[in-house]
Structures are given as C-alpha cells and as structure tokens.
C-alpha atoms as a PDB file:
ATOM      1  CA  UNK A   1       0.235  -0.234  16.733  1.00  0.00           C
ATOM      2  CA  UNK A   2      -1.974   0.676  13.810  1.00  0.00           C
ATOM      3  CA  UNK A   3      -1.770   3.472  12.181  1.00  0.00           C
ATOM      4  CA  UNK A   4      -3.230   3.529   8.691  1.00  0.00           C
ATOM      5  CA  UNK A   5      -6.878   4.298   8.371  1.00  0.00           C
ATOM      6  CA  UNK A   6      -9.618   3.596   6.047  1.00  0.00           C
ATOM      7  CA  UNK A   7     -10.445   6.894   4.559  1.00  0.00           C
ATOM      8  CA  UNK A   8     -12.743   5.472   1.466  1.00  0.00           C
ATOM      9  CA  UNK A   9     -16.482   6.297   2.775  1.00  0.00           C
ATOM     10  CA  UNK A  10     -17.531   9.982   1.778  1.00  0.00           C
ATOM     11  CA  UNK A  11     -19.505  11.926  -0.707  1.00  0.00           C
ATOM     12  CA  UNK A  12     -18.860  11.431  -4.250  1.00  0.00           C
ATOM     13  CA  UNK A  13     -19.555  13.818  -6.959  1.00  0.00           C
ATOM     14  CA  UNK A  14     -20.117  13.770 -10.741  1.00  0.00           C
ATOM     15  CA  UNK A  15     -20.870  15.889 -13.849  1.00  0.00           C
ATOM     16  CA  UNK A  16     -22.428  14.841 -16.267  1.00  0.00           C
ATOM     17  CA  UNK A  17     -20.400  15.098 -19.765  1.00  0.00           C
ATOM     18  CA  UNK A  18     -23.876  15.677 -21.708  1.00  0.00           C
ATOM     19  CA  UNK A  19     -25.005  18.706 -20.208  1.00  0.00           C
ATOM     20  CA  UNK A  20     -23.963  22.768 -21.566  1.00  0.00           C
ATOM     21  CA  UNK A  21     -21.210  24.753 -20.562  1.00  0.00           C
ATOM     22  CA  UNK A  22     -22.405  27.020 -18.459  1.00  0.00           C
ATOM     23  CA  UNK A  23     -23.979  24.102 -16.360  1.00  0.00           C
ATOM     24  CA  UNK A  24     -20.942  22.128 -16.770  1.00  0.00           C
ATOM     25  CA  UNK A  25     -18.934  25.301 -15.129  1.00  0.00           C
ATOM     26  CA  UNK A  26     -21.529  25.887 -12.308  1.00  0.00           C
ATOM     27  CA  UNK A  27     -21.551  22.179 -11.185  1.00  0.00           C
ATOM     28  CA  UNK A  28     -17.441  22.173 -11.224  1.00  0.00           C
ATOM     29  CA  UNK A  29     -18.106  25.808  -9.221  1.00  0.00           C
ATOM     30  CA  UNK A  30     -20.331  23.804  -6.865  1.00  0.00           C
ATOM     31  CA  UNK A  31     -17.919  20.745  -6.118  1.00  0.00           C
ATOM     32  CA  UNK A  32     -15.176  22.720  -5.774  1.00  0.00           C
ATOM     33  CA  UNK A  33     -16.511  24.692  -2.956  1.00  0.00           C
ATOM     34  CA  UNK A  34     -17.777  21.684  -1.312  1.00  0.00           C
ATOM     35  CA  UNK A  35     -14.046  20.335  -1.487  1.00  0.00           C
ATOM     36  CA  UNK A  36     -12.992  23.554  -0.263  1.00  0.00           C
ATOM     37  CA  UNK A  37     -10.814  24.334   3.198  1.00  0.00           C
ATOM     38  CA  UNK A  38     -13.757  26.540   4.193  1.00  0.00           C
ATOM     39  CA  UNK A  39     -16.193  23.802   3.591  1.00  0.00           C
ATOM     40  CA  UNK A  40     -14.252  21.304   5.291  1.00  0.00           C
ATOM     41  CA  UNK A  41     -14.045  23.592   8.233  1.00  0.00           C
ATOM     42  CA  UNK A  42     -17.982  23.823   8.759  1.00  0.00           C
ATOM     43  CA  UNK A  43     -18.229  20.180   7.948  1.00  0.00           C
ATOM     44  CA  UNK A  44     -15.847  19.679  11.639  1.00  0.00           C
ATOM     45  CA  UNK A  45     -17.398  22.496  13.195  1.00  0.00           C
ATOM     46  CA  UNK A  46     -20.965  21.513  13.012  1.00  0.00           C
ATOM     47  CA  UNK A  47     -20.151  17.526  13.313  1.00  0.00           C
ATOM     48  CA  UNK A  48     -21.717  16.538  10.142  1.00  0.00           C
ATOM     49  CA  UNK A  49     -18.593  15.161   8.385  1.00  0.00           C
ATOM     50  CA  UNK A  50     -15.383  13.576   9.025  1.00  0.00           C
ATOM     51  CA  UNK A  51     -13.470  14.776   5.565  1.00  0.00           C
ATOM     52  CA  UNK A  52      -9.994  14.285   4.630  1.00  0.00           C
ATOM     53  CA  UNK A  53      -9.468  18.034   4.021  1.00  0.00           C
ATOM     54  CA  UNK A  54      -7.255  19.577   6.694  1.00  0.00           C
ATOM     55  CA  UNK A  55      -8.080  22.309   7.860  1.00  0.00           C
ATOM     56  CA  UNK A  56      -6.432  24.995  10.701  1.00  0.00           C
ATOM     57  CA  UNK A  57      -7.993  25.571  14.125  1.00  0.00           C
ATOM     58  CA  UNK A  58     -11.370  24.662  13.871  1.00  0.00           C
ATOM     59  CA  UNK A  59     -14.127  25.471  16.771  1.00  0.00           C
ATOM     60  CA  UNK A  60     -14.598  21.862  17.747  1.00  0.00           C
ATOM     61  CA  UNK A  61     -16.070  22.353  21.582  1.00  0.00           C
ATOM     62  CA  UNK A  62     -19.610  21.932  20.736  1.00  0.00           C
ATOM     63  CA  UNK A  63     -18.568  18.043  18.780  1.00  0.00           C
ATOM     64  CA  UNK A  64     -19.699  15.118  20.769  1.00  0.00           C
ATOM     65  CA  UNK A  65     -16.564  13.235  22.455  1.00  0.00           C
ATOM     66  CA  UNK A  66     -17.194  10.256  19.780  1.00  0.00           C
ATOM     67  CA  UNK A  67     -16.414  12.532  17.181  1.00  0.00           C
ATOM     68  CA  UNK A  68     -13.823  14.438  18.616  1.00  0.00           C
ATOM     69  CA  UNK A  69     -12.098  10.772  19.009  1.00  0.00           C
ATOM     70  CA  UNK A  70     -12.564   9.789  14.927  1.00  0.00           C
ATOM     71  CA  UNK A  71     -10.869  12.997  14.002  1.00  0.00           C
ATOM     72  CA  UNK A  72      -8.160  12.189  16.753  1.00  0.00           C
ATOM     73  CA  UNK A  73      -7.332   8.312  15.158  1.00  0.00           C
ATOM     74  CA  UNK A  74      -7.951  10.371  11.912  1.00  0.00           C
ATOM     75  CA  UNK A  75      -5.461  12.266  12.284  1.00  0.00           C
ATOM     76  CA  UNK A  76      -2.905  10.172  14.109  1.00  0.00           C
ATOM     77  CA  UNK A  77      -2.791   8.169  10.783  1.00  0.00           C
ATOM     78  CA  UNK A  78       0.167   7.567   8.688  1.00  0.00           C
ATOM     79  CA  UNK A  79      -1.723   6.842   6.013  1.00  0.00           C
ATOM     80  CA  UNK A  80      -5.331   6.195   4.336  1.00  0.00           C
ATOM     81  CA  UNK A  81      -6.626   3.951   1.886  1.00  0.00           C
ATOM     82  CA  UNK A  82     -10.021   3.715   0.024  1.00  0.00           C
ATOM     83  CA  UNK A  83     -12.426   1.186   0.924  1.00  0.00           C
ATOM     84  CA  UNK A  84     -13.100  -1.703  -1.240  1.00  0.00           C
ATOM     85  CA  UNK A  85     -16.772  -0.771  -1.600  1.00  0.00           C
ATOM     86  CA  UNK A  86     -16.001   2.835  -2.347  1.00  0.00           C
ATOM     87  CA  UNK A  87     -15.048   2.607  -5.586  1.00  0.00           C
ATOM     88  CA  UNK A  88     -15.737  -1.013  -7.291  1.00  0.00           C
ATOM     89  CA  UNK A  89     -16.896  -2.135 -10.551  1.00  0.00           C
ATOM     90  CA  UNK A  90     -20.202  -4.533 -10.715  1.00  0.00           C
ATOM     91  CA  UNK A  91     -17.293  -7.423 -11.529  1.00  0.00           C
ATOM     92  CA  UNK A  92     -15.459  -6.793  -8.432  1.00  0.00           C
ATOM     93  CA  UNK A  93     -18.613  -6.119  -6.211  1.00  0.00           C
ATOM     94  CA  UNK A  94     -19.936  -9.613  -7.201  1.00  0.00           C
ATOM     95  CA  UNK A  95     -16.625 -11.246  -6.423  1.00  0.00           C
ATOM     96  CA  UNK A  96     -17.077  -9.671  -3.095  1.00  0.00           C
ATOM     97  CA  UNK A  97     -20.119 -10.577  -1.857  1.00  0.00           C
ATOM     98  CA  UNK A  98     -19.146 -14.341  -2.955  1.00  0.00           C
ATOM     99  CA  UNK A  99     -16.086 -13.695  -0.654  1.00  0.00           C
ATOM    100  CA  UNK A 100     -17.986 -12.421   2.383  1.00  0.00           C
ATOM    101  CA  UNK A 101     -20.500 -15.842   1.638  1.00  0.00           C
ATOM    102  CA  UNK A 102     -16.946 -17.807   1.783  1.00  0.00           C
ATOM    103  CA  UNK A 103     -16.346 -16.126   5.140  1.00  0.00           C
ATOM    104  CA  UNK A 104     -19.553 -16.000   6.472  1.00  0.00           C
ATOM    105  CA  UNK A 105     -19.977 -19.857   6.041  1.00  0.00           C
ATOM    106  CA  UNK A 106     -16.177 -20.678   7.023  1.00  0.00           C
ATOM    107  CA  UNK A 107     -15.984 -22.500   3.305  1.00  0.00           C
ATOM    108  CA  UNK A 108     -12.886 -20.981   2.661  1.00  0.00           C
ATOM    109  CA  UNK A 109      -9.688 -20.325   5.331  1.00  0.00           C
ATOM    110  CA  UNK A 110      -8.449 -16.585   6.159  1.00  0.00           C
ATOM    111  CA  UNK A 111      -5.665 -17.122   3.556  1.00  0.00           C
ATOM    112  CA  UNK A 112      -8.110 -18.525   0.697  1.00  0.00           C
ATOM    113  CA  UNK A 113     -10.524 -15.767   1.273  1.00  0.00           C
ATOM    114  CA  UNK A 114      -7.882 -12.696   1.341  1.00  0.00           C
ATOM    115  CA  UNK A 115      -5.956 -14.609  -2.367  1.00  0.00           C
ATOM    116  CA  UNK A 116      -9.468 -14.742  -3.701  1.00  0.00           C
ATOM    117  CA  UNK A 117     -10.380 -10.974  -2.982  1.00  0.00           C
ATOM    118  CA  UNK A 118      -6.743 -10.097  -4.058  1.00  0.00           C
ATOM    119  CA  UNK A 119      -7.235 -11.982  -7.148  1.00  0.00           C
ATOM    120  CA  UNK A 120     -10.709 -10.717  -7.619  1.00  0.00           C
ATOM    121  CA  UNK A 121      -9.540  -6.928  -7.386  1.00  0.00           C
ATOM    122  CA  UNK A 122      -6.419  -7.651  -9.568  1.00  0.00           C
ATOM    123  CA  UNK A 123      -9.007  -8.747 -12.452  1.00  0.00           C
ATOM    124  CA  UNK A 124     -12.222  -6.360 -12.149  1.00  0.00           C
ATOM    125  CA  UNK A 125     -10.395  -3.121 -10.640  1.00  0.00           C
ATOM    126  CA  UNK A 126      -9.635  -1.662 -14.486  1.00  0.00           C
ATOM    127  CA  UNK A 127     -12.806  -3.117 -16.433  1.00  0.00           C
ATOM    128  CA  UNK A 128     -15.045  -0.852 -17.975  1.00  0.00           C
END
C-alpha cells in the first residue's frame, strides 16, 4: 500500500532583497496571509487549490468528487516529498531531461536510469 505522496507542485513566492522596507514588510504581510489557515481554508472551499496547510472543517460539498478524492489520498499520507522539478538547479534540470531521453529511448535499464538521477541530484542539488 502506498502511502507517501508527492506534495512538491504549488505556488512559490519570493521577495526581492533589493527593494525598501516598507515594501519588503508588505510583500512578507502578503505571503504570509496567503500561507495562512484562513487562506488555506478558501483555497479547499472554492476548489482552486490542493495546499498542504491543514485546516479544520472546511465547507467542501460544493468540490467536484475528483477533488474531494486528491484531498482524501492527501490526507491519508504518511508522508510528502517535493518533486524533483519543484525545486532544481539548471545543473540538475539538465541532468534530468538527459535521464527522461535515457528512458524514453530504453538506452539505459530502470536501475541505470534511477543511479544516474541519484547521482545527478547528489552533485547539482547544493550548487549555486
């Protein structure tokens, strides 16, 4: 039985570090609330984003059944992971896409082709 899920595609947000303080505060004002339990509860309620914030007793019987079933495995998980493509550096990326060309040709077996992603990850995750 599985019961990990991938949990890695979703909004990002940034600040910029050049910018004053008052914009700097208004912009960490701004992704807080979107990160926020309210905010996460009217992202369920309206069906316009599975999010990884938990929140109590939300109105779901207007969601389409589909969704209603993601949140279900959702939440059923013991644990989540981020995606590969979420957060990848252009080294890693690369190395990807020449994995998926191993795959999609059969050049490379299931165990080559996981080692080389491994290895790939292991040497591009930290670089700046």
């Amino acid at each position: 039985m599985q019961d990990a899920i991938c949990a890695g595609y979703t909004k990002t947000f940034a600040i910029a570090d050049n910018i004053s303080d008052e914009k700097k505060e208004a912009a960490l004002a701004f992704v807080k609330h979107m990160t926020s339990k309210e905010a996460g509860k009217r992202y369920l309620e309206e069906g316009t984003w599975i999010t990884a914030i938990k929140v109590a007793n939300p109105d779901t019987t207007k969601l389409p059944s589909l969704f209603l079933q993601a949140l279900e495995e959702r939440d059923k998980a013991s644990q989540a992971w981020m995606a590969y493509g979420d957060w990848v550096t252009p080294g890693l990326y690369d190395a990807m896409s020449k994995v998926a060309q191993s795959m999609i040709t059969n050049s490379a077996t299931v165990e080559e082709t996981t080692k080389n992603l491994e290895n790939a990850r292991l040497e591009f995750q930290f670089e700046q």
